[in-house]
Protein backbone atom coordinates (compact mmCIF):
# COMPACT_ATOMS: atom_id res chain seq x y z
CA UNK A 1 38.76 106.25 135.83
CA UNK A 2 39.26 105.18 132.31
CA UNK A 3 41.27 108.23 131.22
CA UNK A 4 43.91 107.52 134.34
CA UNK A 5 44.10 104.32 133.06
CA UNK A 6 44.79 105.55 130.09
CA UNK A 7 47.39 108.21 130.87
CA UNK A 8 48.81 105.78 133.10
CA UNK A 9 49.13 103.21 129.95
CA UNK A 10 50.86 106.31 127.63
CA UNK A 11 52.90 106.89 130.25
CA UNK A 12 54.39 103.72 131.17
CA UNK A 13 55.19 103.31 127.36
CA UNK A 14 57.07 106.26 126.99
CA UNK A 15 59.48 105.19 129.53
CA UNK A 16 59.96 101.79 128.15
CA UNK A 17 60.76 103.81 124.88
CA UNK A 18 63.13 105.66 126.45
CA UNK A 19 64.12 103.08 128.29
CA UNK A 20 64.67 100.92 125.32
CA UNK A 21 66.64 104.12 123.61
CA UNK A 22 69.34 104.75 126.14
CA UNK A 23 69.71 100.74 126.82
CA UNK A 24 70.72 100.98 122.92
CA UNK A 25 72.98 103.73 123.20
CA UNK A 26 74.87 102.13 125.89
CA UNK A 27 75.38 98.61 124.00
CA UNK A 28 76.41 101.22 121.01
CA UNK A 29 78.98 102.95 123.34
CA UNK A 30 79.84 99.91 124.79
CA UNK A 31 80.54 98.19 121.26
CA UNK A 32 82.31 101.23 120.70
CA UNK A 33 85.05 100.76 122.99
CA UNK A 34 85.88 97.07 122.32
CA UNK A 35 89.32 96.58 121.26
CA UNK A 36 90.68 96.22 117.42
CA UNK A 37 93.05 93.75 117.23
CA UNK A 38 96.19 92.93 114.91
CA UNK A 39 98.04 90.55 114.75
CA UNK A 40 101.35 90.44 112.60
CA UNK A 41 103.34 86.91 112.06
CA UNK A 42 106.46 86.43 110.47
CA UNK A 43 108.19 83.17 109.91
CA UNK A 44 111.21 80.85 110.87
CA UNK A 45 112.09 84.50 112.90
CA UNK A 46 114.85 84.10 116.15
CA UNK A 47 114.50 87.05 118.90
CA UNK A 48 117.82 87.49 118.36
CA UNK A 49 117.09 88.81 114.83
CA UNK A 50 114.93 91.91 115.31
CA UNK A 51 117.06 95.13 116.23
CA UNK A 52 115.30 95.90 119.25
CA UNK A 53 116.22 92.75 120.58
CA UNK A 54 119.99 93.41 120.72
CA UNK A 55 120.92 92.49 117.14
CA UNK A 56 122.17 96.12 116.01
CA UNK A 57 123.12 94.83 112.39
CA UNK A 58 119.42 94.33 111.55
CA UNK A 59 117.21 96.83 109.98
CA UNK A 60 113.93 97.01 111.59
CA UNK A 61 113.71 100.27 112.42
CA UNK A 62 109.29 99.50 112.52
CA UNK A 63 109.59 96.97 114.80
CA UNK A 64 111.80 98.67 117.32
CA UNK A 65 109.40 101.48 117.13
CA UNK A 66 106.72 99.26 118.03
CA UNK A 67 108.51 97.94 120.91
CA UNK A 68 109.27 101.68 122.00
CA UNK A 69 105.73 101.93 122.34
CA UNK A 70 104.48 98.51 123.41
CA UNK A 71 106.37 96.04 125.87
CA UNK A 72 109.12 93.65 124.77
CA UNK A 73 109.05 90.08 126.17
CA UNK A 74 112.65 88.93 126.53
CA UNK A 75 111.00 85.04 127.71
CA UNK A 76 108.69 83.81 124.52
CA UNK A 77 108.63 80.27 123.22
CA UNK A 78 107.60 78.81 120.72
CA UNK A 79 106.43 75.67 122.73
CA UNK A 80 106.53 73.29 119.59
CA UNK A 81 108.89 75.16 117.25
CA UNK A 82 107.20 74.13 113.99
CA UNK A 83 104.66 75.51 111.94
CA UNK A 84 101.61 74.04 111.88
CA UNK A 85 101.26 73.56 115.71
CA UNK A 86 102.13 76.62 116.66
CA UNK A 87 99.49 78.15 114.65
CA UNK A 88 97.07 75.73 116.06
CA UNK A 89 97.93 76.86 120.03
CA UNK A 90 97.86 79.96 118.65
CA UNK A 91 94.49 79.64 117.27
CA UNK A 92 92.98 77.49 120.72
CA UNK A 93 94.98 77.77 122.95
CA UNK A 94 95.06 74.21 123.74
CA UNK A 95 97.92 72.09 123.73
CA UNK A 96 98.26 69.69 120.14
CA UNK A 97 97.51 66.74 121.69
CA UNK A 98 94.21 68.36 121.94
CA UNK A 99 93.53 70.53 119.50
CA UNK A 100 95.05 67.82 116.64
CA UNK A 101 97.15 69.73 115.43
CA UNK A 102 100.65 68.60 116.59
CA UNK A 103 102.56 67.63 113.72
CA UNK A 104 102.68 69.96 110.24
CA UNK A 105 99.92 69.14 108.08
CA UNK A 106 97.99 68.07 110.33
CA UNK A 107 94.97 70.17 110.74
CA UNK A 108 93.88 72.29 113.39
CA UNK A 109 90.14 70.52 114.57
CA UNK A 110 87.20 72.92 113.90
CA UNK A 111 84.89 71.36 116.93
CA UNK A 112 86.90 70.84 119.78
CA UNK A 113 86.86 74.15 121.27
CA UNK A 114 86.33 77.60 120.29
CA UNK A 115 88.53 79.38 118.75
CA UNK A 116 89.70 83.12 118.32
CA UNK A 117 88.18 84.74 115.77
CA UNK A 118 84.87 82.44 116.47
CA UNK A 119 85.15 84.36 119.94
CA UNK A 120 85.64 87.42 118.73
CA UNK A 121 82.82 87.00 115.88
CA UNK A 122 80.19 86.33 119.01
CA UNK A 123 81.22 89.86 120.51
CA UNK A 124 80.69 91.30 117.07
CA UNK A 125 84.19 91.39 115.67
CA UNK A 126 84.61 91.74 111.73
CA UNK A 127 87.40 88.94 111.14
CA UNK A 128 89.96 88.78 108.56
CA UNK A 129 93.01 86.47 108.02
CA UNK A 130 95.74 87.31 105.28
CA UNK A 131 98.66 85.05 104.15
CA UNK A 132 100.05 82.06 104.99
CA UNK A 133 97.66 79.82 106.40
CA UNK A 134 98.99 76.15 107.07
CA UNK A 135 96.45 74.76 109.37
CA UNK A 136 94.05 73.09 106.55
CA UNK A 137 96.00 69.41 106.89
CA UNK A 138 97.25 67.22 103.97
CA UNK A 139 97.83 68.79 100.39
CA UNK A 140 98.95 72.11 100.33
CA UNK A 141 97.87 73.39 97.04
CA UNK A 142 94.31 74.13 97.73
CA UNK A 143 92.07 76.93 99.11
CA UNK A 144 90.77 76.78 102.38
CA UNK A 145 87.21 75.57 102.55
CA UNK A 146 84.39 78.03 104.40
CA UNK A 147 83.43 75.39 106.73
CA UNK A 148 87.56 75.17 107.88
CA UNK A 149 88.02 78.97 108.10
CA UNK A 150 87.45 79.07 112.33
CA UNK A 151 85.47 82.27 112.65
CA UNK A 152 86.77 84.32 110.13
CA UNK A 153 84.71 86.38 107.38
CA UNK A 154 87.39 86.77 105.17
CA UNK A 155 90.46 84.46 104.49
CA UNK A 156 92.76 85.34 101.34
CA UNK A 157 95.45 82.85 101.55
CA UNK A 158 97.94 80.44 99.81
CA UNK A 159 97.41 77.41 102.54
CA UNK A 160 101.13 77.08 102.38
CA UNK A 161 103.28 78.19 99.85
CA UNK A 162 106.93 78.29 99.46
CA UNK A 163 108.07 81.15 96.70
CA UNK A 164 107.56 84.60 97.71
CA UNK A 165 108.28 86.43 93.99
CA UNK A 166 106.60 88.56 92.18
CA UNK A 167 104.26 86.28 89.34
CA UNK A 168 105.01 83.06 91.55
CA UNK A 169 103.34 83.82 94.71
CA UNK A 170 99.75 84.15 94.85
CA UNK A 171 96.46 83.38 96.77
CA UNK A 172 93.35 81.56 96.34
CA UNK A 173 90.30 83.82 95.69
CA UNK A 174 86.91 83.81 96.71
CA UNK A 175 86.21 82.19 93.66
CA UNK A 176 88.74 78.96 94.54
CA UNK A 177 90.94 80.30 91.48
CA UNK A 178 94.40 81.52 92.12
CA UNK A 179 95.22 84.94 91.43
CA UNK A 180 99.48 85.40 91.29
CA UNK A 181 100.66 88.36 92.90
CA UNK A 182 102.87 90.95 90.79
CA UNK A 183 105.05 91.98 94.01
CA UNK A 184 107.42 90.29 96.84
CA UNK A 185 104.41 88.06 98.39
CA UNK A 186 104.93 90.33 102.01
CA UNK A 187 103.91 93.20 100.19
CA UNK A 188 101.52 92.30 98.39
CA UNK A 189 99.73 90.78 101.40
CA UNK A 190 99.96 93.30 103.68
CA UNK A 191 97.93 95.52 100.78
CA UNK A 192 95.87 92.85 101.06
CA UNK A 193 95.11 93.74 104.66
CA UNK A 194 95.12 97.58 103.94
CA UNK A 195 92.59 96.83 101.55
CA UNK A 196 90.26 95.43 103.65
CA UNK A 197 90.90 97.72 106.46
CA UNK A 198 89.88 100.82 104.36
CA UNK A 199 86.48 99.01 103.16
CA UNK A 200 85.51 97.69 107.18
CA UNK A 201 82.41 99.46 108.83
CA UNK A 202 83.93 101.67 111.21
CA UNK A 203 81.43 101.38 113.80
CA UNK A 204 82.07 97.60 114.80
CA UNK A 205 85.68 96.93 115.86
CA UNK A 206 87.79 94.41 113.53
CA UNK A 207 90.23 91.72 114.12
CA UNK A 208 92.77 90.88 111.46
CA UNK A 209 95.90 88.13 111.46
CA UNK A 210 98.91 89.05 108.69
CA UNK A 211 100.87 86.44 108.17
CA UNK A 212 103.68 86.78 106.56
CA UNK A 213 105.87 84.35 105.19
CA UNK A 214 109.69 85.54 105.26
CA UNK A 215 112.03 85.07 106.43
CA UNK A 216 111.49 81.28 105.97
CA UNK A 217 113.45 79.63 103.49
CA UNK A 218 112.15 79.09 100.02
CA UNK A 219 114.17 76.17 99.03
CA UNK A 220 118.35 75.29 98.57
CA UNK A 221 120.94 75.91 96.76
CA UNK A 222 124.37 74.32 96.35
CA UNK A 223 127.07 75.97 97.87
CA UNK A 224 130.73 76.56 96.74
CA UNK A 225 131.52 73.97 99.49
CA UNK A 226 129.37 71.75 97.38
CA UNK A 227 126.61 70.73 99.39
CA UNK A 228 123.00 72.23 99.75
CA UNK A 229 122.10 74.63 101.32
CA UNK A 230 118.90 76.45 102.82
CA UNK A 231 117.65 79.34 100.23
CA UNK A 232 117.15 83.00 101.72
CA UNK A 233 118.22 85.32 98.57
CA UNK A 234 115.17 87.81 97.93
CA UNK A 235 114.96 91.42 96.33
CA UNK A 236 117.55 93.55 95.18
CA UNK A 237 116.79 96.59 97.04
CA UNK A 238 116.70 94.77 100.03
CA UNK A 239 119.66 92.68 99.69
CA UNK A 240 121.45 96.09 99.20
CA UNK A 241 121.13 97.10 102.38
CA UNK A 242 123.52 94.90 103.56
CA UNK A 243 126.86 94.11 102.66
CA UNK A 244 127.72 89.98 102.92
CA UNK A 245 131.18 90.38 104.34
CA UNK A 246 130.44 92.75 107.21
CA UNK A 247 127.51 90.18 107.93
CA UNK A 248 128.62 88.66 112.10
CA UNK A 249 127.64 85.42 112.34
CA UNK A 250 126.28 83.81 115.94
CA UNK A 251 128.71 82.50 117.94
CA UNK A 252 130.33 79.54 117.58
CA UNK A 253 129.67 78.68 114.07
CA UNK A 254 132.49 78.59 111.46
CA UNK A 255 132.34 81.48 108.80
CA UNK A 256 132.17 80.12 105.48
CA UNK A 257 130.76 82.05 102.14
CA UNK A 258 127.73 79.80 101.59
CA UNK A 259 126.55 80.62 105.25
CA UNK A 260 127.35 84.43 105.09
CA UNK A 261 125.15 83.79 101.56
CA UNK A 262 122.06 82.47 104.27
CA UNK A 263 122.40 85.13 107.02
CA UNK A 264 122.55 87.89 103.84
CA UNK A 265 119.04 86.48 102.38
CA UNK A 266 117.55 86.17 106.13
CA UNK A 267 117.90 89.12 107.22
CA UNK A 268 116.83 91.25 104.27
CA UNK A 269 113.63 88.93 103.87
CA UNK A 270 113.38 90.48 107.82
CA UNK A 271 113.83 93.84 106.92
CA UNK A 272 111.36 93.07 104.00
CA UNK A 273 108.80 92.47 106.86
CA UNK A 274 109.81 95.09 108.97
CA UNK A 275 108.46 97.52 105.69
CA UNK A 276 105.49 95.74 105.78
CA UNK A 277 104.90 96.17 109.05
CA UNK A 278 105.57 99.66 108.90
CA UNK A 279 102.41 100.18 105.98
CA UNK A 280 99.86 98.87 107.92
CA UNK A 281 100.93 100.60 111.15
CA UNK A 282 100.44 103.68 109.04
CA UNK A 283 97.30 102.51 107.78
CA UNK A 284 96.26 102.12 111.63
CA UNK A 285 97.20 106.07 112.29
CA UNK A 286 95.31 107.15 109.23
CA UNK A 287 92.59 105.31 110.42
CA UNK A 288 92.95 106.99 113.87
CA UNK A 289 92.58 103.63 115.25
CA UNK A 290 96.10 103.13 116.79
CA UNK A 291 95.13 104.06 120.58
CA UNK A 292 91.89 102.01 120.52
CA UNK A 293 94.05 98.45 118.66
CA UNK A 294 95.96 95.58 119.98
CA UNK A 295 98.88 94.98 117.77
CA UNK A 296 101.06 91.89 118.71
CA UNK A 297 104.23 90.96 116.71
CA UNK A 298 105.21 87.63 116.67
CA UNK A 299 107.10 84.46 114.60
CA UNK A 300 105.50 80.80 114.98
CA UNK A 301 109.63 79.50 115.34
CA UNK A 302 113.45 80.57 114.60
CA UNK A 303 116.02 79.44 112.42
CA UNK A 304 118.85 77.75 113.48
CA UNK A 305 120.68 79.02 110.31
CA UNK A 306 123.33 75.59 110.38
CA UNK A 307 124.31 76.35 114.26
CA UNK A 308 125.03 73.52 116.25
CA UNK A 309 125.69 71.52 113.44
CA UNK A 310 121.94 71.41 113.10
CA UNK A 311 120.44 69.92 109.84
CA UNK A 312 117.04 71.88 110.00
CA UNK A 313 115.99 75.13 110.81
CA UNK A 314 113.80 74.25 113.55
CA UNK A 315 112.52 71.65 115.80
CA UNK A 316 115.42 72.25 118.17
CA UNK A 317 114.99 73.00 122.12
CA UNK A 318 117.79 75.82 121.58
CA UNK A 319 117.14 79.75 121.47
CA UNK A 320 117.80 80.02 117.50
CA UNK A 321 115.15 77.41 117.01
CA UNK A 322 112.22 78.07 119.79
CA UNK A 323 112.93 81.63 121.31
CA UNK A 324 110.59 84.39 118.97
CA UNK A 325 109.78 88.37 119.20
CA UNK A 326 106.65 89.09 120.89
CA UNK A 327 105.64 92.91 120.96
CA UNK A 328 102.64 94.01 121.97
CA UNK A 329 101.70 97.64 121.28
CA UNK A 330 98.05 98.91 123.24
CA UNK A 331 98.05 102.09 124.57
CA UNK A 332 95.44 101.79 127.04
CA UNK A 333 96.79 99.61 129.18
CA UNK A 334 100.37 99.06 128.97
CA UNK A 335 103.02 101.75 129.04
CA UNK A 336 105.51 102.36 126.77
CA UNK A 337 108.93 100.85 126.68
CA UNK A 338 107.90 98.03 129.22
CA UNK A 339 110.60 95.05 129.12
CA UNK A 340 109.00 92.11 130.86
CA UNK A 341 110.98 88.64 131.66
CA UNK A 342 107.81 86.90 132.39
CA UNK A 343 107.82 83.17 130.52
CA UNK A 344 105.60 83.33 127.83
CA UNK A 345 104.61 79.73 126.30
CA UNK A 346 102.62 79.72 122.83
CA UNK A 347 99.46 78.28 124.60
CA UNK A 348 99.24 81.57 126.36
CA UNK A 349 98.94 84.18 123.79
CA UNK A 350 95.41 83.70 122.90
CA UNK A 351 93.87 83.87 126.62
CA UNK A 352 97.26 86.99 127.19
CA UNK A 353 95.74 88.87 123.95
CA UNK A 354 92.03 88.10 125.01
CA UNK A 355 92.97 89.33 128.87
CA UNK A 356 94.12 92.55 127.93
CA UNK A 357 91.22 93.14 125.41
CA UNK A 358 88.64 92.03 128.59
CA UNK A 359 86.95 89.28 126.21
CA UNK A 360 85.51 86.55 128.57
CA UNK A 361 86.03 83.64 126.18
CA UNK A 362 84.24 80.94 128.89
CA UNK A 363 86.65 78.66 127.61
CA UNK A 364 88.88 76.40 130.05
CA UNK A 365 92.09 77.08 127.88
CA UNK A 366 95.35 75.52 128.59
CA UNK A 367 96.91 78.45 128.48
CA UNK A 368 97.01 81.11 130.86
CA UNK A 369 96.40 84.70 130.91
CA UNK A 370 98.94 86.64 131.64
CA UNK A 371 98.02 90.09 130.57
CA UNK A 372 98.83 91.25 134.46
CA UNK A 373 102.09 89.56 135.01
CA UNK A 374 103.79 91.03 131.40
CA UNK A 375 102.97 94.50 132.69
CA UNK A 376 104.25 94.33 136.46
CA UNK A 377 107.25 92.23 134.48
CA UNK A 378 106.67 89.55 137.24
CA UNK A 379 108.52 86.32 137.48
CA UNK A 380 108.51 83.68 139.63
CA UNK A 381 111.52 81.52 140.62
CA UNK A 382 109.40 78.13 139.54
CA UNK A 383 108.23 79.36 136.24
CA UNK A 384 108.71 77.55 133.53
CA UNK A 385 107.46 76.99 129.77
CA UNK A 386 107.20 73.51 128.15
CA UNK A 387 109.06 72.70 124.80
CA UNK A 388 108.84 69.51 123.10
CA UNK A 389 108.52 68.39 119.64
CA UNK A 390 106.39 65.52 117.78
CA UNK A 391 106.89 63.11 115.45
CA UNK A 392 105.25 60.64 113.32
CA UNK A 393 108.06 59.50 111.42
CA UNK A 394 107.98 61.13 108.05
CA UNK A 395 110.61 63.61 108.33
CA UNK A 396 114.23 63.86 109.84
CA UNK A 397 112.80 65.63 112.66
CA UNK A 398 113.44 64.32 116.84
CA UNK A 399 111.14 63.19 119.00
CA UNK A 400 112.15 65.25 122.85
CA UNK A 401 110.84 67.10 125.48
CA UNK A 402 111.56 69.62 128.10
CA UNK A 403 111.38 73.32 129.47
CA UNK A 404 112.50 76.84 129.35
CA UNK A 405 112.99 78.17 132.70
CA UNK A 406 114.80 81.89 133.10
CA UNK A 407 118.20 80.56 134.02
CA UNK A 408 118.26 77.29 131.83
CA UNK A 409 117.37 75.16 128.97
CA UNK A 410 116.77 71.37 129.46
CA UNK A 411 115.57 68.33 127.02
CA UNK A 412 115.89 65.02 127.12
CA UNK A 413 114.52 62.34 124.06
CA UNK A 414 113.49 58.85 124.76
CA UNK A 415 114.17 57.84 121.71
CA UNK A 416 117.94 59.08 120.92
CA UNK A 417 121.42 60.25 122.92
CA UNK A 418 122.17 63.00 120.06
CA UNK A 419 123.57 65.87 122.05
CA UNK A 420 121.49 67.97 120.08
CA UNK A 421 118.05 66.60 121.65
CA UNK A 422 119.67 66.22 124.75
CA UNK A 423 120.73 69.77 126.39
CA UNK A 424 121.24 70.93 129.36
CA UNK A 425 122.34 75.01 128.73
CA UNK A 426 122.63 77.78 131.30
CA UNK A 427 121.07 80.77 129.85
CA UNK A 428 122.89 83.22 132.07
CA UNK A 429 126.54 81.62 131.97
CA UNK A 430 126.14 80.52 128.17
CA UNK A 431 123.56 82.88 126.43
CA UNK A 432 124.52 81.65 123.24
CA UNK A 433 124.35 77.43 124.21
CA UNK A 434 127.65 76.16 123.18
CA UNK A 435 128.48 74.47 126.87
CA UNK A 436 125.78 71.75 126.93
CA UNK A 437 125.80 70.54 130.95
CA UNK A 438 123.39 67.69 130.21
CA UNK A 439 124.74 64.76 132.45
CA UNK A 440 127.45 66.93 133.92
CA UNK A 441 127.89 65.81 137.50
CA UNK A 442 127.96 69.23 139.03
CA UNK A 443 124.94 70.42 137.50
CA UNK A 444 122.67 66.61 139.03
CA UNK A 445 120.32 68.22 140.99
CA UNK A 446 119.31 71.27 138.52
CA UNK A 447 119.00 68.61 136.19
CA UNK A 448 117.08 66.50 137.84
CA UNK A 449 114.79 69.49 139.25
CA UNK A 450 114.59 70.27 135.21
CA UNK A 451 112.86 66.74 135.04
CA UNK A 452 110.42 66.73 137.08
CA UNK A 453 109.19 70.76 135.45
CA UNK A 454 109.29 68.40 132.45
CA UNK A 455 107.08 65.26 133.51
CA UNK A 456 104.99 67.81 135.37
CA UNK A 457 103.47 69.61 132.53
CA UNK A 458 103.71 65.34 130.95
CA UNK A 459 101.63 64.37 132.97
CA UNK A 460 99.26 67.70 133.04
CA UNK A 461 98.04 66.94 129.37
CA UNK A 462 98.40 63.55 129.41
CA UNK A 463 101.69 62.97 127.09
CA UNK A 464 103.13 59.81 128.05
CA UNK A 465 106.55 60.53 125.42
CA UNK A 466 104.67 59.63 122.66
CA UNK A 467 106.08 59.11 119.56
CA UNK A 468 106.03 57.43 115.75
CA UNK A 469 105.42 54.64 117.23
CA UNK A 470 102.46 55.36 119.08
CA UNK A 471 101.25 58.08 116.59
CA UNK A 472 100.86 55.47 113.90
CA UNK A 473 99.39 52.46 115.74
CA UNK A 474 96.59 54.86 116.44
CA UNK A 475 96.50 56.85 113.58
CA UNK A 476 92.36 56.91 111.76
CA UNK A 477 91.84 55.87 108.38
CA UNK A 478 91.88 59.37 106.82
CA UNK A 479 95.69 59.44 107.81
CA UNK A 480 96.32 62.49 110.46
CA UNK A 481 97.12 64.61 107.96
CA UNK A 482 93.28 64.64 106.55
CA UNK A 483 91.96 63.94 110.02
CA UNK A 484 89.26 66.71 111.07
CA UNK A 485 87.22 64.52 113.67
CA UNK A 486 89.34 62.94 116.63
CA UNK A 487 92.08 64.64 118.87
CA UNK A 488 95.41 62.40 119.07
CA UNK A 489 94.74 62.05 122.64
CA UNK A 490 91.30 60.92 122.21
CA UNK A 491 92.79 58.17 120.09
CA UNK A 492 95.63 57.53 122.26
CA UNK A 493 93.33 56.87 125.22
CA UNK A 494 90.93 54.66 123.62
């Protein structure tokens, strides 16, 4: 009796062993197919600048490859076309008023909600973030410290800094000392990136953010016409490959030398990151990790580059300003050479990236997922993506809101009748917005259908047309710029 006890106790172990062995071969062949992910930003970047977007006089040869094999979305917004809160949806997915960060410099909250790479960390993703930063709040020359680094292992950054050349750009280290790079800032970061990608353990999968700078402007100068100018001019080799007066300019803006001198500089600094993009997609195929990663191409806002008179290169409702590239590239679920006109708003690329990588995030986003809807290129006849822009009175910057809708483009301020706030365009009829319909009798009830899309999605997050005003009167005694604790609606609704 004791021996069949016994056997019976042997036995029982070895299947709990074995047992125990193939329950950790599947979690290895289960963290085995998990998803890499990359994610490539550029800067202050229109749609209508990337070649595979219709603009044959750019060179970005990389990028239309990438859209050759990925799927193109002709209907992405940058919901708040500024920095700093676009990086923050992008981050949360969560709409600014939430998420605190809804003006530039101020910072992105670390415990509201979690955010992507701290999801990805929990399903064992190594987590890296290279170049431009801009989510840390208040000064902007400093290093980003560990406790502000949401999720990721490694951060090599310069917060935010505006000179891209060779011995002037550089990054903090892990040290807190700055270390000056001795190439075009793009390049260098993207090695950066390489870098790290050749050192990562191959057997857990990786997520990575490059964030490149350019084409953003890196200052003025002053123009023949005598008066400033936004600053594009970068390297030689690059500015080579185009020549100034063959340069077309958009529609509807008067030719003059200083602005041919702009477009010149902006669109080599975008064939500058088209290069870069092209290294690390080769670093991906040596790697052999190109079937098995998510890339996704994106800018944070355009450039109006002086059109419609405008005095900034963002902040605008119009397509130069708030329409950006977004390319995704992941060969195991979407086909290439997919062109989708679904509406894609900035809140939705973290749960759209997370969707098609099947990461359950258990996190009530504002956002949606529309992972589904980009492939079948589905569009409904009510969809619509909110715009609007903040203020808190510090710069020369409008206070509006409104929405992108696949046949128009409507805003309306509270605060000013400037034309420029206040559009009304018909994206079929006038793809290039020079007719602005806003108050035009014959266009009332779209209008007025345009307004209530607008106080809809208000009244969904709780944005009663807030503005300076309001910003201020509640603002905490750290200033919102250094604020890491409350949300601005939390302090609205006090």
């Amino acid at each position: 009796m004791k021996n069949l006890i016994f056997y019976a106790l042997v036995f029982l172990l070895i299947i709990s062993c074995k047992t125990k062995q193939l329950e950790t071969v599947n979690n290895t062949e289960n963290k085995e197919k998990l998803p890499n992910l990359v994610i490539v930003l550029s800067d202050q970047h229109s749609a209508d600048m990337v070649g595979a977007y219709g603009n044959k006089q750019l060179i970005t040869p990389n990028l239309d490859q990438l859209a050759a094999e990925g799927v193109l979305l002709e209907n992405a917004f940058s919901s708040q076309p500024v920095c700093t809160p676009f990086r923050g949806m992008l981050m949360s997915g969560m709409h600014p008023l939430k998420n605190g960060a809804f003006v530039n410099d101020a910072p992105l909250l670390p415990n509201k909600t979690k955010l992507m790479a701290e999801i990805l960390k929990e399903k064992g993703y190594q987590t890296a973030y290279f170049g431009k930063w801009h989510l840390l709040g208040g000064n902007r020359d400093r290093g980003i410290p560990k406790e502000m680094t949401y999720g990721f292992d490694e951060v090599l950054t310069n917060n935010c800094h505006v000179d891209f050349r060779a011995g002037q750009a550089f990054f903090w280290n892990k040290n807190g000392e700055k270390e000056f790079f001795d190439e075009w800032e793009p390049y260098a970061q993207t090695n950066q990136a390489i870098n790290y990608l050749k050192g990562i353990d191959t057997s857990k999968p990786f997520a990575i953010v490059l964030s490149l700078h350019p084409p953003h402007d890196w200052g003025k100068f002053k123009g023949v016409d005598g008066k400033m100018h936004y600053r594009y001019d970068t390297l030689d080799e690059l500015m080579d490959l185009y020549k100034r007066e063959d340069i077309q300019l958009r529609p509807g803006l008067e030719d003059t030398p200083d602005r041919r001198r702009m477009y010149h500089g902006h669109m080599a600094q975008i064939t500058g990151i088209d290069i870069a993009l092209g290294k690390l997609m080769n670093q991906l195929k040596e790697m052999n990790a190109e079937d098995n990663t998510l890339v996704a191409f994106t800018a944070d806002h355009g450039d109006m580059l002086e059109s419609h008179n405008a005095v900034l290169p963002k902040q605008y409702p119009h397509d130069y300003s708030n329409k950006i590239p977004f390319i995704i590239k992941y060969p195991k679920k979407i086909k290439a050479g997919l062109k989708a006109q679904t509406m894609l708003a900035t809140m939705d690329i973290l749960p759209t990236i997370l969707g098609y990588m099947d990461v359950d995030a258990k996190v009530n986003f504002d956002g949606k997922n529309l992972s589904e809807e980009i492939i079948n290129n589905k569009l409904d006849k009510n969809d619509y993506v909110p715009i609007w822009n903040y203020r808190i009175g510090r710069a020369r910057n409008s206070n509006w809101r409104g929405v992108e809708t696949a046949n128009y483009t409507f805003s309306m301020s509270n605060e000013s009748k400037d034309p420029i706030i206040n559009v009304l365009f018909d994206r079929k009829k006038d793809p290039h917005q020079l007719n602005n319909l806003y108050n035009n009798p014959s266009y009332s009830a779209i209008q007025k259908e345009l307004e209530s899309y607008t106080k809809e999605w208000m009244q969904k997050y709780r944005d009663e047309f807030y503005g300076a005003k309001e910003f201020n009167a509640v603002q905490p005694k750290s200033k919102w710029t250094y604020n890491y604790k409350y949300s601005p609606i939390e302090l609205l609704k006090k």
